[in-house]
PDB file of N, CA and C in Angstrom:
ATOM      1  N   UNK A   1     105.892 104.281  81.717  1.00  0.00           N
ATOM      2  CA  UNK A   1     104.560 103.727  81.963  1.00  0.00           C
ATOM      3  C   UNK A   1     103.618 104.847  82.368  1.00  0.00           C
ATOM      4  N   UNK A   2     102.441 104.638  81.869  1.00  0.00           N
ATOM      5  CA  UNK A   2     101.566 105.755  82.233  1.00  0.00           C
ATOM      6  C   UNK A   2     101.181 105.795  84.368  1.00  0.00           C
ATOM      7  N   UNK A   3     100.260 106.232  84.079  1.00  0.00           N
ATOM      8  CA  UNK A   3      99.572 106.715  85.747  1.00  0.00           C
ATOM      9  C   UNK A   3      98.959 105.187  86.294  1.00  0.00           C
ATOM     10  N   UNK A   4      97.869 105.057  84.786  1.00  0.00           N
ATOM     11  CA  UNK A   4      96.901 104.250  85.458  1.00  0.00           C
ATOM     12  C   UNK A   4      97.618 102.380  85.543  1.00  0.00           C
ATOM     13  N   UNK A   5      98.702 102.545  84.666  1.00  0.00           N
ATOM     14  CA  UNK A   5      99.950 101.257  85.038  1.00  0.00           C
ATOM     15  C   UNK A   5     100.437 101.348  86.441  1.00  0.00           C
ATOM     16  N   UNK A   6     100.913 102.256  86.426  1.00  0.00           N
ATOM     17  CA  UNK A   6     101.630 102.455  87.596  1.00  0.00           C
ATOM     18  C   UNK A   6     100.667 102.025  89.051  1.00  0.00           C
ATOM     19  N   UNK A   7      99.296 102.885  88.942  1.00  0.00           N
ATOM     20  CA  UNK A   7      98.448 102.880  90.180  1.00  0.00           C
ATOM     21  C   UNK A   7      98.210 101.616  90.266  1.00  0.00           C
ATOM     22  N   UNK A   8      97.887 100.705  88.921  1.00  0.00           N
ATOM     23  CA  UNK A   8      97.315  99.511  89.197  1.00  0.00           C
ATOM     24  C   UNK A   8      98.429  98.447  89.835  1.00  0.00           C
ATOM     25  N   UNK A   9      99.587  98.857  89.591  1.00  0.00           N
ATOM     26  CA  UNK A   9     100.855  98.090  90.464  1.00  0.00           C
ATOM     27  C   UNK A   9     100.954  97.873  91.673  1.00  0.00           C
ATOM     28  N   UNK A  10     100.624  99.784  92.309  1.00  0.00           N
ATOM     29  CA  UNK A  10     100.168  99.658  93.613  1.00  0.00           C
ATOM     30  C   UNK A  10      99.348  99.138  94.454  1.00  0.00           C
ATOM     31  N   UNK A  11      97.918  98.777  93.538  1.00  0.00           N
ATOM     32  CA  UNK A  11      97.119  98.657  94.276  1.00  0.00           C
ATOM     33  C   UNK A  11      97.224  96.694  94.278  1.00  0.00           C
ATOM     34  N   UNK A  12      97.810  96.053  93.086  1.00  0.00           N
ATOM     35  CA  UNK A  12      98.043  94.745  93.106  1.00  0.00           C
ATOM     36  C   UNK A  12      99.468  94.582  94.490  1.00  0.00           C
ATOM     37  N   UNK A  13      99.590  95.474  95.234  1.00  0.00           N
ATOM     38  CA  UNK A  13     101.153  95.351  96.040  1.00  0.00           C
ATOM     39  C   UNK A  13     102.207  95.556  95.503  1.00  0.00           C
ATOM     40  N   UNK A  14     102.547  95.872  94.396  1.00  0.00           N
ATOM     41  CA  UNK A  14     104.175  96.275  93.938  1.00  0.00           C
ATOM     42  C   UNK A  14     104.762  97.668  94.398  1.00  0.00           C
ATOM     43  N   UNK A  15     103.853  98.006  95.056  1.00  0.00           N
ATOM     44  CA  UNK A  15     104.163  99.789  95.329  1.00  0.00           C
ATOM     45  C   UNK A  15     105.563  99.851  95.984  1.00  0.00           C
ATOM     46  N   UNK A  16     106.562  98.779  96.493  1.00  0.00           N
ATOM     47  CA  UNK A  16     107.350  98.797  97.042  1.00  0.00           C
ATOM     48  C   UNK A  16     108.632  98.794  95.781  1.00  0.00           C
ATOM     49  N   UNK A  17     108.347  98.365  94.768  1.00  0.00           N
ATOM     50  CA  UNK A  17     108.666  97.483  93.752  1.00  0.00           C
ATOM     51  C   UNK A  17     109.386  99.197  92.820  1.00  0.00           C
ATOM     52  N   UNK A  18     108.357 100.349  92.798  1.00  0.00           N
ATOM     53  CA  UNK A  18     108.005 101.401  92.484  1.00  0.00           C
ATOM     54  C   UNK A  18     109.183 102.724  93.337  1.00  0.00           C
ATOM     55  N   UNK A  19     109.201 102.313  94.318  1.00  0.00           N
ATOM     56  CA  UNK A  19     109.568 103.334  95.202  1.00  0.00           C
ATOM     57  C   UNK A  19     111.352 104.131  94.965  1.00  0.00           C
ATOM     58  N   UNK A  20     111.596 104.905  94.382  1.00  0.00           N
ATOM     59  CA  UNK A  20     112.770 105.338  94.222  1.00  0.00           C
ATOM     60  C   UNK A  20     113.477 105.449  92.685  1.00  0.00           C
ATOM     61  N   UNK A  21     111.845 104.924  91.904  1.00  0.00           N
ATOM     62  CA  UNK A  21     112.029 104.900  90.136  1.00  0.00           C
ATOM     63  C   UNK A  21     111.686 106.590  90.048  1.00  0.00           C
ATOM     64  N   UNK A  22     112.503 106.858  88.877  1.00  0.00           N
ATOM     65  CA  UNK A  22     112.578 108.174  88.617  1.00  0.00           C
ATOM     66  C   UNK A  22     111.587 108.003  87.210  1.00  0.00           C
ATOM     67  N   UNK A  23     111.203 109.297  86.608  1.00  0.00           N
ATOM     68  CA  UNK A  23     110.831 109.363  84.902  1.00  0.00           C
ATOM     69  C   UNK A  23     110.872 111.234  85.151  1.00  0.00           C
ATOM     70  N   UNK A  24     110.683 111.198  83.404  1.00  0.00           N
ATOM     71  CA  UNK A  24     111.322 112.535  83.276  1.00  0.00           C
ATOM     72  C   UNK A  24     110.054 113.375  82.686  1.00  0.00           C
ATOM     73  N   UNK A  25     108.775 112.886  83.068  1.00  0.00           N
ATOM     74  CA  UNK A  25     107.433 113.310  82.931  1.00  0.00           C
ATOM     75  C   UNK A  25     106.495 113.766  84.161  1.00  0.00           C
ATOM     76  N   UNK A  26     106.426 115.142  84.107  1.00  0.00           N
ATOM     77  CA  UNK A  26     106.397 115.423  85.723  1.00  0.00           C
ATOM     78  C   UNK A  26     105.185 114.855  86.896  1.00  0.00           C
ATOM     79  N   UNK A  27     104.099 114.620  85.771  1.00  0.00           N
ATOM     80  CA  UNK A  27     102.611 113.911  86.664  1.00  0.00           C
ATOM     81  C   UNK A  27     103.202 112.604  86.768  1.00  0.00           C
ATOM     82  N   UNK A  28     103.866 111.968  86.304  1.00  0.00           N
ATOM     83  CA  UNK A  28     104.665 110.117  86.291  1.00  0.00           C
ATOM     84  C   UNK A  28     105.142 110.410  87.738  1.00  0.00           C
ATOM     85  N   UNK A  29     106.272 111.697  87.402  1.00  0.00           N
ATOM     86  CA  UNK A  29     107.499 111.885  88.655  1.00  0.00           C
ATOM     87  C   UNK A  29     106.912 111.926  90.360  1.00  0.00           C
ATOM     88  N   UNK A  30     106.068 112.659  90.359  1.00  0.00           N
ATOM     89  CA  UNK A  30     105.332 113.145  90.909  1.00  0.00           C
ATOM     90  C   UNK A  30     104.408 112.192  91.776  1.00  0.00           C
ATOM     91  N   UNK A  31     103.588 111.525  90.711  1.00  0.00           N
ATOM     92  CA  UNK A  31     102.977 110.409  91.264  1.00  0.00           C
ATOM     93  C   UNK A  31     104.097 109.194  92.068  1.00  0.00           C
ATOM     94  N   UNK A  32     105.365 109.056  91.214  1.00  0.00           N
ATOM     95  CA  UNK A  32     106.027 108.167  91.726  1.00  0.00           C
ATOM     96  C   UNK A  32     106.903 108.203  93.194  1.00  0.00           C
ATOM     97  N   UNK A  33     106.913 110.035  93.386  1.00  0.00           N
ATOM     98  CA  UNK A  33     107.211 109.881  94.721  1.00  0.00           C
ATOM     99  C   UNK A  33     106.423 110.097  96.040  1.00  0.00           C
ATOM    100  N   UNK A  34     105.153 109.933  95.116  1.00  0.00           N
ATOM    101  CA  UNK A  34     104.009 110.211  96.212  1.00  0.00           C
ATOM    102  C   UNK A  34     103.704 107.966  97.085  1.00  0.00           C
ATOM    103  N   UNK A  35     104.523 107.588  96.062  1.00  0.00           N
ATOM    104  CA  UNK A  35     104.037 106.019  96.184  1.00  0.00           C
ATOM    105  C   UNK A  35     103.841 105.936  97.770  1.00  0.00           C
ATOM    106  N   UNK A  36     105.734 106.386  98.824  1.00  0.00           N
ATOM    107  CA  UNK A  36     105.305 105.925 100.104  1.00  0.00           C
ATOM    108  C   UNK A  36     104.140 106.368 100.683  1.00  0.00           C
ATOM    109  N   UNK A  37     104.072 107.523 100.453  1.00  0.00           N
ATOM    110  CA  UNK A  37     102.656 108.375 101.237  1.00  0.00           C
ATOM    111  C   UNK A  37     101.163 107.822 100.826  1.00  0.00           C
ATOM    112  N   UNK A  38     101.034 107.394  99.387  1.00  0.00           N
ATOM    113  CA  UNK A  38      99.860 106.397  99.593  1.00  0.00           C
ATOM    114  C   UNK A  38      99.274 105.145 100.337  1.00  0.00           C
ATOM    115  N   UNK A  39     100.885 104.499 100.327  1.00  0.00           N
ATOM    116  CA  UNK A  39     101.294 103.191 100.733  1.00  0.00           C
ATOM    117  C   UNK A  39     100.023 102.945 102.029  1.00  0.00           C
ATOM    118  N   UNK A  40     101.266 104.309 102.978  1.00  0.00           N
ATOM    119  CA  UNK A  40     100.941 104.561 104.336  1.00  0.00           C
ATOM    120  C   UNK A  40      99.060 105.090 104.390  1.00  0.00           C
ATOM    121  N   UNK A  41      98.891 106.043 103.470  1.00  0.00           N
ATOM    122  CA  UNK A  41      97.320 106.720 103.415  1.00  0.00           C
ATOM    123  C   UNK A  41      96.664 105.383 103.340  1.00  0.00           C
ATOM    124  N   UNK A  42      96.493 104.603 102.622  1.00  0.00           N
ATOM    125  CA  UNK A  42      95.980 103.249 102.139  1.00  0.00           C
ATOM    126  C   UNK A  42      95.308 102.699 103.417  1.00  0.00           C
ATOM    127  N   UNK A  43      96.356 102.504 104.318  1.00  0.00           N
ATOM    128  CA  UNK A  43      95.359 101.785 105.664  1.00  0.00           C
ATOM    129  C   UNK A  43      94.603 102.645 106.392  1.00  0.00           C
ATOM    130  N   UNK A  44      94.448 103.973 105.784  1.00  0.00           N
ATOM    131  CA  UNK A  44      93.590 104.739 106.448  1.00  0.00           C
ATOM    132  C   UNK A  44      92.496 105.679 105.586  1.00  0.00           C
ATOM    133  N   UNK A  45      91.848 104.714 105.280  1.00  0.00           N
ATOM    134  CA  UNK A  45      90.701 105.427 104.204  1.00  0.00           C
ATOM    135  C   UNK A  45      90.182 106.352 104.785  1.00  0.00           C
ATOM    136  N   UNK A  46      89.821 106.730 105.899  1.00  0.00           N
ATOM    137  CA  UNK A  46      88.425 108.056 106.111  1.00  0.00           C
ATOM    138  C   UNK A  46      89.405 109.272 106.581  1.00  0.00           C
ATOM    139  N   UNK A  47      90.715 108.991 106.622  1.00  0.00           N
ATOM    140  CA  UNK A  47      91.547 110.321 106.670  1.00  0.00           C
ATOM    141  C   UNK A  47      91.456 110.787 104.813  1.00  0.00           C
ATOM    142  N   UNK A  48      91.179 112.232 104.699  1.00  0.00           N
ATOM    143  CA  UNK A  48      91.028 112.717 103.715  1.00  0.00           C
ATOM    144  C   UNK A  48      92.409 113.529 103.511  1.00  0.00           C
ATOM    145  N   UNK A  49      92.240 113.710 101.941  1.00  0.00           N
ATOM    146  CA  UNK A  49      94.016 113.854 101.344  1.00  0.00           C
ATOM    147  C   UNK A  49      94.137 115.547 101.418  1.00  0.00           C
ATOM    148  N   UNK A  50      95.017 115.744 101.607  1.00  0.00           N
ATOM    149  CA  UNK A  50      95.509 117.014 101.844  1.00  0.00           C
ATOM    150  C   UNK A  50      95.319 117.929 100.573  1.00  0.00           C
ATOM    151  N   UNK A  51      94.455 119.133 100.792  1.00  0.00           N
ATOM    152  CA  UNK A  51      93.742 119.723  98.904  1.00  0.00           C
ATOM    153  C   UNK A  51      95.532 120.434  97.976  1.00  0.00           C
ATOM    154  N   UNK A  52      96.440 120.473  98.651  1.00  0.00           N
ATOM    155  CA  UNK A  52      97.471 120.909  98.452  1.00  0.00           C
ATOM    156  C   UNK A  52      98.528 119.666  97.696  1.00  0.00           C
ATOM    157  N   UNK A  53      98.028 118.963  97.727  1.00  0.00           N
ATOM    158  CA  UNK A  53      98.763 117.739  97.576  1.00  0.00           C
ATOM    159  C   UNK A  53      98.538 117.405  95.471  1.00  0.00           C
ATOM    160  N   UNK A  54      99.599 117.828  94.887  1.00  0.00           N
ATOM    161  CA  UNK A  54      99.393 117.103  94.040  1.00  0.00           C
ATOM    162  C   UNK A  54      98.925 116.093  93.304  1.00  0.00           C
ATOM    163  N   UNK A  55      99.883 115.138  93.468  1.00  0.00           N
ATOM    164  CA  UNK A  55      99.931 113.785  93.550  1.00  0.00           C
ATOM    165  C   UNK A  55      97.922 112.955  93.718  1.00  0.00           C
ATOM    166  N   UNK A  56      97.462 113.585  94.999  1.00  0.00           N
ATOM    167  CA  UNK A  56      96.335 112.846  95.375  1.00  0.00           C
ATOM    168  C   UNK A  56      95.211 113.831  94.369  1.00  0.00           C
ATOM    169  N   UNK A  57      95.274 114.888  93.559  1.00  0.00           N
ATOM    170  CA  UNK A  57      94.799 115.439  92.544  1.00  0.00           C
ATOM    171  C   UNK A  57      94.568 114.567  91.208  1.00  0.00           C
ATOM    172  N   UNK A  58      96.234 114.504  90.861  1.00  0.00           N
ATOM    173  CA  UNK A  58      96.125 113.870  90.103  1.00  0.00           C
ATOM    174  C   UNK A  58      95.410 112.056  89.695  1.00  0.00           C
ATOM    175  N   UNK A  59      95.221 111.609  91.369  1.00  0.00           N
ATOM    176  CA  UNK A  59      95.024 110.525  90.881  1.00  0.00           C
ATOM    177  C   UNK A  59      93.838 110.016  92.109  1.00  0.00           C
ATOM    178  N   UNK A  60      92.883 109.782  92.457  1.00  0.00           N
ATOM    179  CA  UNK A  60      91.729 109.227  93.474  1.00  0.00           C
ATOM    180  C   UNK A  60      92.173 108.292  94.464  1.00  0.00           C
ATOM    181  N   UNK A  61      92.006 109.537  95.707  1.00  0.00           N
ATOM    182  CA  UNK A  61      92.217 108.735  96.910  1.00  0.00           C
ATOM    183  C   UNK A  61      91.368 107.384  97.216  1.00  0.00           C
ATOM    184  N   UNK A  62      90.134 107.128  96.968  1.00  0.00           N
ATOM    185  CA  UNK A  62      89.478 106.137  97.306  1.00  0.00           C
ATOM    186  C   UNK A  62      89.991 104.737  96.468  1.00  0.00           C
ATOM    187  N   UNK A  63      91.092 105.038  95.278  1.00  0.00           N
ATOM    188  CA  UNK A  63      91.228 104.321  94.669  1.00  0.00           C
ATOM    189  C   UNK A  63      92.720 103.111  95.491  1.00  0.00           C
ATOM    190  N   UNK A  64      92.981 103.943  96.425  1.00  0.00           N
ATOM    191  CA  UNK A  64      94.014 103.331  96.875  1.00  0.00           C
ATOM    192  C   UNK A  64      93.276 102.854  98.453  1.00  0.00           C
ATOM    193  N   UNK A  65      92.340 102.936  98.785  1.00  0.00           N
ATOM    194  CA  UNK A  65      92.030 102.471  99.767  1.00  0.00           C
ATOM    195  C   UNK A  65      91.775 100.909 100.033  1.00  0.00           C
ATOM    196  N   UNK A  66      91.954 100.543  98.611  1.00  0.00           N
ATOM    197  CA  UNK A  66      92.149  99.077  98.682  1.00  0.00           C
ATOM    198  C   UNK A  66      93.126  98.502  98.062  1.00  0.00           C
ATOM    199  N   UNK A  67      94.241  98.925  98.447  1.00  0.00           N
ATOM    200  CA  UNK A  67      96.261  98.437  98.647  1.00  0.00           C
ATOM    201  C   UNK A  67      96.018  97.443  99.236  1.00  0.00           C
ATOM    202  N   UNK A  68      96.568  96.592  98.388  1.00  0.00           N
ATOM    203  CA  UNK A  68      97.130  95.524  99.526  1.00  0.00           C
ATOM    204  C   UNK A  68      98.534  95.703  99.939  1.00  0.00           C
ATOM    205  N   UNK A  69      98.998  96.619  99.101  1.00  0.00           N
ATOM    206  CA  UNK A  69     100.739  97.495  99.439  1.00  0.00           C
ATOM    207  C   UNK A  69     100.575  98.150 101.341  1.00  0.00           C
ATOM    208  N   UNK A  70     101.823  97.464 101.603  1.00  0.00           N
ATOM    209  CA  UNK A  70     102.067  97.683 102.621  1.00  0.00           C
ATOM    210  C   UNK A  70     103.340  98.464 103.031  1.00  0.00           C
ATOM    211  N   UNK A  71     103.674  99.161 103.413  1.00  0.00           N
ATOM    212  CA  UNK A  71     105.484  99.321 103.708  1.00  0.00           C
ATOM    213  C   UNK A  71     105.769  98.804 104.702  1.00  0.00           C
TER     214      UNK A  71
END
């Protein structure tokens, strides 16, 4: 499944659903083990993402600020 499948899983709550799936495509991989750390970022929108951080490169922090994914 691409990125923007995947993100939209998270942000409908499946992010739990997600957590510990592997793929052999490294922005997929990547994104997929970033899931807990969004999960958790999610209830905290005005903390800003770390510029080192892959994962939140590849894909918009503000976009997860409305998770209903919880851990």
């Amino acid at each position: 499944a691409g990125i923007d499948k995947l993100e939209q899983a998270v942000l409908e709550g499946q992010g739990k659903k997600l957590v510990g799936e592997y793929s052999a495509d490294y922005k997929t991989r990547t994104f997929l083990k970033s899931i807990p750390s969004l999960m958790g970022w999610a209830t905290v929108p005005s903390v800003a993402a770390p510029a080192s951080s892959e994962s939140w490169r590849a894909i918009g922090f503000h976009r997860f600020a409305r998770s209903s994914d919880r851990l």
